[in-house]
Structure formats: structure tokens, C-alpha cells
PDB file of N, CA and C in Angstrom:
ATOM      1  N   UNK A   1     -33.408  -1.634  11.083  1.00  0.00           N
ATOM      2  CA  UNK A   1     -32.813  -2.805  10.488  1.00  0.00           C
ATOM      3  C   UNK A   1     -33.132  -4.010  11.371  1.00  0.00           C
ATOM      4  N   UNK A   2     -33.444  -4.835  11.079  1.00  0.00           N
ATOM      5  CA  UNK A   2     -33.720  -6.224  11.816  1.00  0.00           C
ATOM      6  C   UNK A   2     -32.874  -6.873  11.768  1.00  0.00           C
ATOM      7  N   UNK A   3     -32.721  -7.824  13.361  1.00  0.00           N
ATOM      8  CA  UNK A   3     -32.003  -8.261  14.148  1.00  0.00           C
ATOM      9  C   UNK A   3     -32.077  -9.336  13.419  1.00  0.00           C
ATOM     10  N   UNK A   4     -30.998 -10.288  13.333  1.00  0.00           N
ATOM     11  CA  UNK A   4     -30.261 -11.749  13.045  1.00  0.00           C
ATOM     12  C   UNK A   4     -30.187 -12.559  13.887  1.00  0.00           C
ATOM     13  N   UNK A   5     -29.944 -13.728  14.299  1.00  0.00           N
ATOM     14  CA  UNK A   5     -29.934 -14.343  15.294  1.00  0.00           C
ATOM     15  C   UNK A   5     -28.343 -14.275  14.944  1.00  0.00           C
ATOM     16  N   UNK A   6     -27.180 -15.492  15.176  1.00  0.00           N
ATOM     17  CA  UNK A   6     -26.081 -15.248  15.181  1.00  0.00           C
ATOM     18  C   UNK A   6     -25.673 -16.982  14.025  1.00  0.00           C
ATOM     19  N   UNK A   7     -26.981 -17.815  14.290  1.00  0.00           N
ATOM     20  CA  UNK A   7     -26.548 -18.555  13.482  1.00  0.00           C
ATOM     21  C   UNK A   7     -26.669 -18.209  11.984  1.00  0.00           C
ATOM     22  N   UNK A   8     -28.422 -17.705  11.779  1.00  0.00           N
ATOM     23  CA  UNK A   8     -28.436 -17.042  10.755  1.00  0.00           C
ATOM     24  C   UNK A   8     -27.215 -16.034   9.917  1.00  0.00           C
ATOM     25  N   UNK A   9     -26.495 -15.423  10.657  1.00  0.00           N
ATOM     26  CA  UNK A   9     -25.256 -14.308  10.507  1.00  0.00           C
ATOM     27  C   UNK A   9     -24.768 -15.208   9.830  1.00  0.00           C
ATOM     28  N   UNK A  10     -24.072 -15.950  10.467  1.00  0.00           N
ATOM     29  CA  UNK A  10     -23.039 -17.053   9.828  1.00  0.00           C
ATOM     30  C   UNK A  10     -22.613 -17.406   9.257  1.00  0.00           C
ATOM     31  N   UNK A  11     -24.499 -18.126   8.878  1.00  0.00           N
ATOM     32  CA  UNK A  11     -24.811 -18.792   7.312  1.00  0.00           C
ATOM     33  C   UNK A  11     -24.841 -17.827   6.519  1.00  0.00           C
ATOM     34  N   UNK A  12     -25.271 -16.345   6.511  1.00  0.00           N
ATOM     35  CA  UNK A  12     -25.210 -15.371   5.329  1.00  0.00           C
ATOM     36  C   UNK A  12     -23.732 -14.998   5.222  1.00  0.00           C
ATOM     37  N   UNK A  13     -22.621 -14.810   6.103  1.00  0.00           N
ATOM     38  CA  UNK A  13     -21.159 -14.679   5.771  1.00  0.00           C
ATOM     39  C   UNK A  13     -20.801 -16.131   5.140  1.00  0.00           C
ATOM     40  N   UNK A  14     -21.089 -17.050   5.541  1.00  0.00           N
ATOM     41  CA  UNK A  14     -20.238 -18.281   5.139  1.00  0.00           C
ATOM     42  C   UNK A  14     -21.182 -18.223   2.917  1.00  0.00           C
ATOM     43  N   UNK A  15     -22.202 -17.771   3.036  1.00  0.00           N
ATOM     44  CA  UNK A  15     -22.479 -17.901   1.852  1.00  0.00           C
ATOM     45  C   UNK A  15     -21.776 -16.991   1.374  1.00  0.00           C
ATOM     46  N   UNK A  16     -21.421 -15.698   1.593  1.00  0.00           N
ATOM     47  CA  UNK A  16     -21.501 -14.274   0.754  1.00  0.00           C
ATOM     48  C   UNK A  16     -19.332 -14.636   0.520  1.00  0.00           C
ATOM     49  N   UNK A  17     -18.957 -15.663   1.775  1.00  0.00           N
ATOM     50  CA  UNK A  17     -17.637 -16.024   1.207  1.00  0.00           C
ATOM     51  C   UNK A  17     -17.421 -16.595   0.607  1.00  0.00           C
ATOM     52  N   UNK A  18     -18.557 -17.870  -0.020  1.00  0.00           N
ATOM     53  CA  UNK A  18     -18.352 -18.327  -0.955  1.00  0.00           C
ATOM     54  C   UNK A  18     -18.080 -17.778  -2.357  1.00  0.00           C
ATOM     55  N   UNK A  19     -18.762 -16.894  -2.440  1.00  0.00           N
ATOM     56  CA  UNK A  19     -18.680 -15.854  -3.860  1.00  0.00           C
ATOM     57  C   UNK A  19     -17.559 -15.378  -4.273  1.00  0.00           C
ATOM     58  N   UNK A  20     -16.439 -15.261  -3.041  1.00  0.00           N
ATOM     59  CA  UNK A  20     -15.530 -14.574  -3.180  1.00  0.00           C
ATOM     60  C   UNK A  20     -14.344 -15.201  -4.198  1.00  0.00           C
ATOM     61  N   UNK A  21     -14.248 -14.422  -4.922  1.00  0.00           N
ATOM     62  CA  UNK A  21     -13.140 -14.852  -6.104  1.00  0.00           C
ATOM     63  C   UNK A  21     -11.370 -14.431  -5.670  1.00  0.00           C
ATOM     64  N   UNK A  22     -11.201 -15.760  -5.260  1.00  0.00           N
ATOM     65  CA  UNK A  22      -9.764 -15.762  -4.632  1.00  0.00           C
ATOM     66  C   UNK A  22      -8.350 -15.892  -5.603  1.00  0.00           C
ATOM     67  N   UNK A  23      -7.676 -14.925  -5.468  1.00  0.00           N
ATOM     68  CA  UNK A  23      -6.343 -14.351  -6.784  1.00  0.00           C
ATOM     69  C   UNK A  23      -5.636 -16.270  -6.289  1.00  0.00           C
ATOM     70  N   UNK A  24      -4.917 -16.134  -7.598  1.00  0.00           N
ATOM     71  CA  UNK A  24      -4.403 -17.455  -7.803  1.00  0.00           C
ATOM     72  C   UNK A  24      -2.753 -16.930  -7.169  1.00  0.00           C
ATOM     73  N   UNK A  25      -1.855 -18.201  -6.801  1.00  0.00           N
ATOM     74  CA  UNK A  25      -1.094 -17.679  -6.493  1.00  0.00           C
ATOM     75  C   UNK A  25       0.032 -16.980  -7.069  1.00  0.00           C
ATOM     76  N   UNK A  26       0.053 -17.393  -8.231  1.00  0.00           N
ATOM     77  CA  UNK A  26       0.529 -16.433  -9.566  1.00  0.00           C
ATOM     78  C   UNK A  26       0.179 -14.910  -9.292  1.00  0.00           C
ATOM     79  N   UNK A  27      -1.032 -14.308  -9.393  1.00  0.00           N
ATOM     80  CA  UNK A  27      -1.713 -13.415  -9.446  1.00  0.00           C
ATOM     81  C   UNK A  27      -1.174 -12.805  -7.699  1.00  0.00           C
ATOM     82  N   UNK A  28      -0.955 -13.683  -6.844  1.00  0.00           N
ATOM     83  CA  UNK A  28      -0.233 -12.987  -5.639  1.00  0.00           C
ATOM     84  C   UNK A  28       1.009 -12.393  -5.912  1.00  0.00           C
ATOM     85  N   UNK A  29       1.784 -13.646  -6.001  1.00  0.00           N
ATOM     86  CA  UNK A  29       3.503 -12.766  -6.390  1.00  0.00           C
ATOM     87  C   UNK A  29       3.380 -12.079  -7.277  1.00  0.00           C
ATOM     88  N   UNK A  30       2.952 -11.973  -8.216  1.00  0.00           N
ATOM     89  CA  UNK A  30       2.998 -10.765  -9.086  1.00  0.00           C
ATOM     90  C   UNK A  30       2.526  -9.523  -8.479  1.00  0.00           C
ATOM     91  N   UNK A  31       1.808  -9.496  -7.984  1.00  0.00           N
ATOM     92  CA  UNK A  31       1.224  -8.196  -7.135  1.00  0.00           C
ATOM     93  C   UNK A  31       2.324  -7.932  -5.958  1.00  0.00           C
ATOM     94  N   UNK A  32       2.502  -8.976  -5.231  1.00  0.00           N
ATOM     95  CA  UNK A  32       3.285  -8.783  -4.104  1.00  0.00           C
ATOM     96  C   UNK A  32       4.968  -8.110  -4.770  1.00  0.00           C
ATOM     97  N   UNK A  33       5.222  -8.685  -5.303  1.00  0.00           N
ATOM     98  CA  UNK A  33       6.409  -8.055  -6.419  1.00  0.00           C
ATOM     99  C   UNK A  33       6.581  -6.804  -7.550  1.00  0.00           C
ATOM    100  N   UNK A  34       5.107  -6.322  -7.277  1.00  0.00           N
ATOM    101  CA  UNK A  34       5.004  -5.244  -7.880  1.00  0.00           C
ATOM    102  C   UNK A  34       5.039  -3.754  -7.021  1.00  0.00           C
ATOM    103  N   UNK A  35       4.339  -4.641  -5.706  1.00  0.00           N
ATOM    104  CA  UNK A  35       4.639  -3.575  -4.256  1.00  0.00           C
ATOM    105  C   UNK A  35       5.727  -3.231  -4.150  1.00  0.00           C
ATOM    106  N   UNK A  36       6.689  -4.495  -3.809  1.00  0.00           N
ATOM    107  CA  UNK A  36       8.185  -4.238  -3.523  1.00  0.00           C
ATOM    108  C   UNK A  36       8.630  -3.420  -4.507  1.00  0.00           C
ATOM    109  N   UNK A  37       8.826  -3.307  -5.696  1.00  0.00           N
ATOM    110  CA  UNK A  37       9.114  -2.527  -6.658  1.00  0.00           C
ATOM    111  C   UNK A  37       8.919  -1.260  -6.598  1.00  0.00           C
ATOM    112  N   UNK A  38       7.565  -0.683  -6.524  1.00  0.00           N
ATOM    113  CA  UNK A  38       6.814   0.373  -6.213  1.00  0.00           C
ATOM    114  C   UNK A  38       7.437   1.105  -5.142  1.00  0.00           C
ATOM    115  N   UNK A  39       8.161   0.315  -3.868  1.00  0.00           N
ATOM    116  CA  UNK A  39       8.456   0.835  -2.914  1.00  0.00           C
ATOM    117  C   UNK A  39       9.983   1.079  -3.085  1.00  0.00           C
ATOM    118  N   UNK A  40      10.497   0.274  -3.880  1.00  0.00           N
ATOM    119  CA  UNK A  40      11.670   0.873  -4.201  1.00  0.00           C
ATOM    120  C   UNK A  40      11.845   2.040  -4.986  1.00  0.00           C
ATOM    121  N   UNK A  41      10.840   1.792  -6.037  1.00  0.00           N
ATOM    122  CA  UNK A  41      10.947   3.511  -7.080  1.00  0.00           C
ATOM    123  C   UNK A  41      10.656   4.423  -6.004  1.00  0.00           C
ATOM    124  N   UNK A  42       9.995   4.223  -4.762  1.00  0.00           N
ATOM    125  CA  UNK A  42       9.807   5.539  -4.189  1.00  0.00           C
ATOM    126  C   UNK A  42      10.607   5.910  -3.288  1.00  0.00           C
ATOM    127  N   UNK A  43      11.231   5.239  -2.540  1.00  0.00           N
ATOM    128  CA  UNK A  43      12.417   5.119  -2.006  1.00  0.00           C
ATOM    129  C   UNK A  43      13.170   5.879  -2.560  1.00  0.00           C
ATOM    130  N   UNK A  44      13.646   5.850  -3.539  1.00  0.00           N
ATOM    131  CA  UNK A  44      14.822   6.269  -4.661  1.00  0.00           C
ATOM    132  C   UNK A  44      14.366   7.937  -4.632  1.00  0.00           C
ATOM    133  N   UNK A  45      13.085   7.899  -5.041  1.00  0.00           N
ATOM    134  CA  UNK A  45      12.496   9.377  -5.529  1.00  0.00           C
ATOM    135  C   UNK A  45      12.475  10.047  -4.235  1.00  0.00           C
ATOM    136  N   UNK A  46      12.529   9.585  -3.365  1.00  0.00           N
ATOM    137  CA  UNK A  46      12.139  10.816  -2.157  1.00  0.00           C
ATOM    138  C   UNK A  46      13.691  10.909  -1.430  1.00  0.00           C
ATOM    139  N   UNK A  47      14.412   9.745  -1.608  1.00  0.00           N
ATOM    140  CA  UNK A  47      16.112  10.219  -1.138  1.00  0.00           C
ATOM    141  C   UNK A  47      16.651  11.009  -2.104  1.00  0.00           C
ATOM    142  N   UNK A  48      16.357  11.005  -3.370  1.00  0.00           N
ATOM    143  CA  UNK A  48      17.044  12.508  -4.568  1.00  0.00           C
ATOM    144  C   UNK A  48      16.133  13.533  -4.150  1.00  0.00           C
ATOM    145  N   UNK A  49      14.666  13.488  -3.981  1.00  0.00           N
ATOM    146  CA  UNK A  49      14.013  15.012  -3.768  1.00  0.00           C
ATOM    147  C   UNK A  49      14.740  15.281  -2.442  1.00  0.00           C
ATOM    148  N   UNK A  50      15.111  14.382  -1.000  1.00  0.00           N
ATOM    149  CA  UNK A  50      15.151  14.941  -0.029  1.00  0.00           C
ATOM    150  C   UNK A  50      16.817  15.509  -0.003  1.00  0.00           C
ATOM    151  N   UNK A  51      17.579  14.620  -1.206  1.00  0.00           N
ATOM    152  CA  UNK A  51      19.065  15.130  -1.270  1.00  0.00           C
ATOM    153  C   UNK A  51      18.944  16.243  -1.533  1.00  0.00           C
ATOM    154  N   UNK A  52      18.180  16.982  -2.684  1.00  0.00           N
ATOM    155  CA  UNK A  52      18.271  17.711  -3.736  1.00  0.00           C
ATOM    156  C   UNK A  52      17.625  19.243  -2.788  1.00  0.00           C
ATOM    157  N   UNK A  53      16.871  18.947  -1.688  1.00  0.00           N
ATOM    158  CA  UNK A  53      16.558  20.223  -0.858  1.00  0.00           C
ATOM    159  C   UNK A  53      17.586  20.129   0.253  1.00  0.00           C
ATOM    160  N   UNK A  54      18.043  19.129   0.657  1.00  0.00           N
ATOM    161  CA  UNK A  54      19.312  18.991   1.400  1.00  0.00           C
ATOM    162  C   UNK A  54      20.433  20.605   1.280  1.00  0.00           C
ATOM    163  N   UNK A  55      20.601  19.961  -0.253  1.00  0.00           N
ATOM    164  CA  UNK A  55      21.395  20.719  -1.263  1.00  0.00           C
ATOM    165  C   UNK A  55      21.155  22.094  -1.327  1.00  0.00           C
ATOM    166  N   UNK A  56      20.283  22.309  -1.699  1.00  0.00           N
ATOM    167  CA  UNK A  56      19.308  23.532  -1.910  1.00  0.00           C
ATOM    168  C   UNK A  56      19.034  24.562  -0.509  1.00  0.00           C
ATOM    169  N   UNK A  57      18.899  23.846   0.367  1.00  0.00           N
ATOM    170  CA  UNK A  57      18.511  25.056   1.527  1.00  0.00           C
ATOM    171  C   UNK A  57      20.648  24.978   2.489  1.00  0.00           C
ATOM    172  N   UNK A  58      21.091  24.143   1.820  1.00  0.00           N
ATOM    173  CA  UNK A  58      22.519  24.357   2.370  1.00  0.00           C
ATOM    174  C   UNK A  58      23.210  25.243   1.756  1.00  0.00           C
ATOM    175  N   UNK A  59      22.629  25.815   0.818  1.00  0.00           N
ATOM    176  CA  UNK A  59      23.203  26.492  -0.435  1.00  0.00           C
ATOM    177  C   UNK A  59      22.658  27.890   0.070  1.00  0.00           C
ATOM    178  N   UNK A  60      21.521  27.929   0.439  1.00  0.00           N
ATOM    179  CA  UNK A  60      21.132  29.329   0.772  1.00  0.00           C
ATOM    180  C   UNK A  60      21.244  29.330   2.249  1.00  0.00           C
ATOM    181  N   UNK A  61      21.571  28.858   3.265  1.00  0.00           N
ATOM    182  CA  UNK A  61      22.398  29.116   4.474  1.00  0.00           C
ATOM    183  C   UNK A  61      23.675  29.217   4.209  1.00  0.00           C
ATOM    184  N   UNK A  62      24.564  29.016   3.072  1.00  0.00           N
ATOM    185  CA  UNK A  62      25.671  29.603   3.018  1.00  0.00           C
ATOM    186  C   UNK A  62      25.701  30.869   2.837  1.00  0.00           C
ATOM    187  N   UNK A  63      24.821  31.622   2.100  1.00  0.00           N
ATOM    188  CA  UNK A  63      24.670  33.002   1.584  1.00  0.00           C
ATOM    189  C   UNK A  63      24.485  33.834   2.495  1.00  0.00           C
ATOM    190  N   UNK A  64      24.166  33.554   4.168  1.00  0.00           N
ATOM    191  CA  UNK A  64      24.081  34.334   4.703  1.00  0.00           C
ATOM    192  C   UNK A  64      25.586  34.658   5.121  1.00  0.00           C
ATOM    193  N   UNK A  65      26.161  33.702   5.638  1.00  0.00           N
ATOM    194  CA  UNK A  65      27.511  33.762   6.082  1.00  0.00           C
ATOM    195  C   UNK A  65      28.355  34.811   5.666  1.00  0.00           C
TER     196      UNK A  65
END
């Protein structure tokens, strides 16, 4: 692969960022608000699965007793 100088570099990043199609800020909070969300449904789902084996293996350590 052949070597670049560093100005050359530059100029090919500063072009190849131009291209870049930047989310509007609409298109942010909506995404960013869709994370938070996301992280709450999972939140939720893994404190009932982790209640629900909580439950479950307390239930069969009673049986030995």
C-alpha cells in the first residue's frame, strides 16, 4: 500500500467528511429516546426473569429442608 504524506491524508479525510450525511436533530432525540426506552423494557425484563429464578431456585432449596 503506498505511503501518504500527512497533508495529503487530511485532504482525503476532510473530503471523505464531507460526504458524510449528518442525522438532523430531530432524527437525534428520537433515536436517543428510543435507547432510553429500549433500556427500560430491558431493565424490566431481566428484574422479572431474575425475580422469577430468584423464586424458582428458592423454591427448590426449600425441598431439601
Amino acid at each position: 500500500m503506498a505511503k501518504t504524506n500527512p497533508v495529503e491524508f487530511f485532504q482525503q479525510v476532510r473530503t471523505e467528511a464531507r460526504k458524510v450525511t449528518w442525522p438532523t436533530r430531530r432524527e437525534t432525540l428520537i433515536t436517543t429516546a428510543m435507547v432510553f426506552v429500549m433500556v427500560i423494557v430491558a431493565s424490566i425484563f431481566f428484574l422479572v426473569a431474575d425475580q422469577i429464578l430468584s423464586f424458582g431456585v428458592g423454591q427448590l432449596l426449600q425441598i431439601g429442608r
